[in-house]
Protein backbone atom coordinates (compact mmCIF):
# COMPACT_ATOMS: atom_id res chain seq x y z
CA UNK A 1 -3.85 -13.11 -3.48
CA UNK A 2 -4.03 -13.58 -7.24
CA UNK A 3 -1.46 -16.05 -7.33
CA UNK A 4 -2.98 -19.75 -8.52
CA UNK A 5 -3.51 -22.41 -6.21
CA UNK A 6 -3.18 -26.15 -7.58
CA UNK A 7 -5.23 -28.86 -6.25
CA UNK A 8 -6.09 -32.24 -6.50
CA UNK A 9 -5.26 -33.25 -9.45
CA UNK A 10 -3.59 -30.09 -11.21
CA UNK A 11 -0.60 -30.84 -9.19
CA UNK A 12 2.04 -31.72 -11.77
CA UNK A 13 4.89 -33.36 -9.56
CA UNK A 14 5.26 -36.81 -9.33
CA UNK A 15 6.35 -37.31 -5.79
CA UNK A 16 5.30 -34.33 -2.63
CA UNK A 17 6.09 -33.79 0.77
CA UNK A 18 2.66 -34.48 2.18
CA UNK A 19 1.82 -32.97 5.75
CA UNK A 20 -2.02 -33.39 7.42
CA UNK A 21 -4.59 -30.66 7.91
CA UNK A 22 -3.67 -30.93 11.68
CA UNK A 23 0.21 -30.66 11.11
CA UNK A 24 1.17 -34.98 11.09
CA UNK A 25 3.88 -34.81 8.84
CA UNK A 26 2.94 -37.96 6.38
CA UNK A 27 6.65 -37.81 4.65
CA UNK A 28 7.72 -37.81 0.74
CA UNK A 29 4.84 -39.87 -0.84
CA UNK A 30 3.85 -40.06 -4.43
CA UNK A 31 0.87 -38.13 -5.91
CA UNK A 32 -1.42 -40.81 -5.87
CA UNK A 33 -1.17 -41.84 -2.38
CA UNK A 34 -1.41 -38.62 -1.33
CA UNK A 35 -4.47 -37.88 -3.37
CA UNK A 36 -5.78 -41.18 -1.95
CA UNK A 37 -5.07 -40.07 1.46
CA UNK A 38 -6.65 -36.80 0.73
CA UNK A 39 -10.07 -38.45 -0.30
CA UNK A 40 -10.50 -41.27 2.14
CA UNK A 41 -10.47 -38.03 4.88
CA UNK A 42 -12.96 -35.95 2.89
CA UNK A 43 -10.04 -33.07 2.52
CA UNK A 44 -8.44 -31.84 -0.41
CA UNK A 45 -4.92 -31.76 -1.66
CA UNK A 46 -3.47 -28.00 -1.62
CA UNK A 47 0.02 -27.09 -2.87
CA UNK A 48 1.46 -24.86 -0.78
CA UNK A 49 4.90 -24.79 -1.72
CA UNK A 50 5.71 -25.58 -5.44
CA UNK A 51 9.07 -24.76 -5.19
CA UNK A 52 10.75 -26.80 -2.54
CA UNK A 53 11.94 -30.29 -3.16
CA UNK A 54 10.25 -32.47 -3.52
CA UNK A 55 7.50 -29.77 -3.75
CA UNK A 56 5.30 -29.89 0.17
CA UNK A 57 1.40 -30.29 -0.42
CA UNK A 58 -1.29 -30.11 2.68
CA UNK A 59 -4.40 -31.90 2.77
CA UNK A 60 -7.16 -29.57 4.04
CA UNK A 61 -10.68 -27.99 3.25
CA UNK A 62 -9.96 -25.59 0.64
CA UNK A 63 -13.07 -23.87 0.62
CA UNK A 64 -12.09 -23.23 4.61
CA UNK A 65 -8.67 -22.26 3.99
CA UNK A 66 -10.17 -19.87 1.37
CA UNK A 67 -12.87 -18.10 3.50
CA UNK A 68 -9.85 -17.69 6.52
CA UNK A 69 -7.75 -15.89 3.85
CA UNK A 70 -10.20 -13.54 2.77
CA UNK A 71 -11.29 -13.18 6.42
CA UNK A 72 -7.60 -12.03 7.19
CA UNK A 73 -7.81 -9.73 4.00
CA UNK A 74 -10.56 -7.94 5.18
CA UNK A 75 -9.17 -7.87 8.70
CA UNK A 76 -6.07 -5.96 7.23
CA UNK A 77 -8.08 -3.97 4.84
CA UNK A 78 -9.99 -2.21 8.35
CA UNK A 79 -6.83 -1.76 9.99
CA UNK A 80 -4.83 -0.13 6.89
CA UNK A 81 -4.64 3.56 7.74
CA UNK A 82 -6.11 5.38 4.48
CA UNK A 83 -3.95 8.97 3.65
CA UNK A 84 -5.81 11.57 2.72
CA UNK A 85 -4.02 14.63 0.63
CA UNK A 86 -5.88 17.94 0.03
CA UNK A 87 -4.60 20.07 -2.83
CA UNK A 88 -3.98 23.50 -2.05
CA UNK A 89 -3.19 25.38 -5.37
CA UNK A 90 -1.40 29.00 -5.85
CA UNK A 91 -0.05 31.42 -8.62
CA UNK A 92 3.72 32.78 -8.27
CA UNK A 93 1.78 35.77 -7.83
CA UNK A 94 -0.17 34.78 -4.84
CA UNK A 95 -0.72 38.06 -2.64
CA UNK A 96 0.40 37.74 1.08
CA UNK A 97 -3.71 38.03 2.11
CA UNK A 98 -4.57 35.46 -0.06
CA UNK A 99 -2.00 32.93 0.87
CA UNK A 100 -2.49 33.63 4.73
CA UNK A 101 -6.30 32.81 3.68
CA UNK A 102 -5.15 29.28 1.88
CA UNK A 103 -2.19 28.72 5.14
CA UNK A 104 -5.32 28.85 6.93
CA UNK A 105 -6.96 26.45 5.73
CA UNK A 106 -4.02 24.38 5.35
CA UNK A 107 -3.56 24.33 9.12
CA UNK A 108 -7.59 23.12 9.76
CA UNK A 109 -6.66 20.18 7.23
CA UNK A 110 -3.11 19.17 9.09
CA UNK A 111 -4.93 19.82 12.27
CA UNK A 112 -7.68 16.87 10.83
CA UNK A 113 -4.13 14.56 10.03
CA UNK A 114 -4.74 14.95 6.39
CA UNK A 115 -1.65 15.72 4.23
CA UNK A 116 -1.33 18.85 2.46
CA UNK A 117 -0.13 19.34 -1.13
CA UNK A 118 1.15 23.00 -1.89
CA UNK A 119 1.31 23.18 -5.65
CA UNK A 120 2.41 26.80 -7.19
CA UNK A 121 1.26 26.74 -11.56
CA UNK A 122 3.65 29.01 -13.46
CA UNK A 123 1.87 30.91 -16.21
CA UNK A 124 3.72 32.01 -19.66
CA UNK A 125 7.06 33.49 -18.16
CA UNK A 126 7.08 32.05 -15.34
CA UNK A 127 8.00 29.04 -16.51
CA UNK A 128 11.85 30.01 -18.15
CA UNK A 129 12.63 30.83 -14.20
CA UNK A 130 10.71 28.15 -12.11
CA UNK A 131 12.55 29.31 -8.76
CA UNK A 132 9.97 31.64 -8.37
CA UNK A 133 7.80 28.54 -7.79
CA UNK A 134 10.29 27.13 -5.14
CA UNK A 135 10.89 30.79 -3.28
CA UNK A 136 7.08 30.72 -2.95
CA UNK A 137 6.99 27.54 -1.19
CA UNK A 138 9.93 28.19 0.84
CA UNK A 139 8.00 31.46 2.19
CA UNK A 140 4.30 29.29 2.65
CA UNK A 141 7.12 26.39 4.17
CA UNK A 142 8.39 29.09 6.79
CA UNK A 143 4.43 30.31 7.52
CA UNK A 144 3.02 25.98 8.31
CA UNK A 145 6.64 24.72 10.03
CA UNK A 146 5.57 25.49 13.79
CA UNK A 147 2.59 22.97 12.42
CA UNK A 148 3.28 20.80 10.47
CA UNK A 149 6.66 18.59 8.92
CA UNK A 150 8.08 18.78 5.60
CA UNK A 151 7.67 15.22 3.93
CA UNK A 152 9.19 16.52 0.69
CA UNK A 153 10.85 19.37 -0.25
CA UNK A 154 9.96 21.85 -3.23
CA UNK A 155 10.86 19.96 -6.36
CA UNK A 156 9.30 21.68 -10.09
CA UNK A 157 7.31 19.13 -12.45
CA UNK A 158 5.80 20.35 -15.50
CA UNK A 159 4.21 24.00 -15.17
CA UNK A 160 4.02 23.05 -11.10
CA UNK A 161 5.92 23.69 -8.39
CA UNK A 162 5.08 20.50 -5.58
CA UNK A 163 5.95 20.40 -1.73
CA UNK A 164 4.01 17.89 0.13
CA UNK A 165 3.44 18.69 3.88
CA UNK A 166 2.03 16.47 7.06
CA UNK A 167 0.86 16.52 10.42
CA UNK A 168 3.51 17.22 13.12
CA UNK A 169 4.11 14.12 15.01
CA UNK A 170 3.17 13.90 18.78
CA UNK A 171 5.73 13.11 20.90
């Protein structure tokens, strides 16, 4: 919530929609009554929406309305679900014990709900015919499918040939 809030007397319009801390709707009224009204109750005067017209201020305790926002930005912060993507890197040449070693491994990690990364590096040649890259994923893709889902499929970036796998869904 980076986005400025004016108060008091940093609003710049002349005449706001005023509405009370406990929702009484107070009308269009010019900034001074407004601030007036805002003072005599011990409140300030928030703008909450600059770009209606005329623009619609509240009058409330803006340290309160700040703590409550925060409060809710924690709140969605502990229920935000954070995805965690383990790296599993091979060479074109990859020999079939090796990569049932690293499949291994892959499944404990899906099995945990992380997301795997497969990521194939071409060396020297390797790169003028990057479909080796994307055969080698299609082979590890056909060895992790009864386990896990295919969130993208092979695509080459650089010296690297990507496919991104996750968890199977439970039904």
């Amino acid at each position: 919530m980076n986005k400025e809030v004016y108060l008091n007397e940093d609003i710049r319009a002349n005449e706001v929609r005023c509405v009370g801390d406990d929702g009484t709707a107070y009308g269009v009224i010019s900034k001074a009554e407004a601030l007036n009204l805002a003072n005599k109750m011990g409140l300030d005067l928030v703008l909450i929406a600059p770009d209606a017209k005329p623009p619609v201020c509240k009058v409330m305790d803006y340290g309160k309305f700040r703590y409550q926002q925060e409060k809710k930005l924690k709140e969605a912060k502990k229920k935000q679900k954070v995805i965690e993507i383990k790296e599993i890197k091979l060479s074109a040449k990859t020999a079939q014990n090796d990569l049932n070693y690293k499949i291994k491994h892959a499944q404990e990690f899906l099995n945990s709900g992380k997301h795997v990364k497969f990521r194939v590096f071409l060396k020297g040649r390797e790169m003028a015919t990057p479909e080796i890259g994307v055969k080698m994923l299609d082979r590890i893709w056909e060895m992790v499918q009864e386990f896990a889902d295919r969130d993208k499929s092979p695509s080459v970036e650089g010296r690297y040939a990507n496919m991104l796998v996750v968890p199977k869904k439970q039904n």
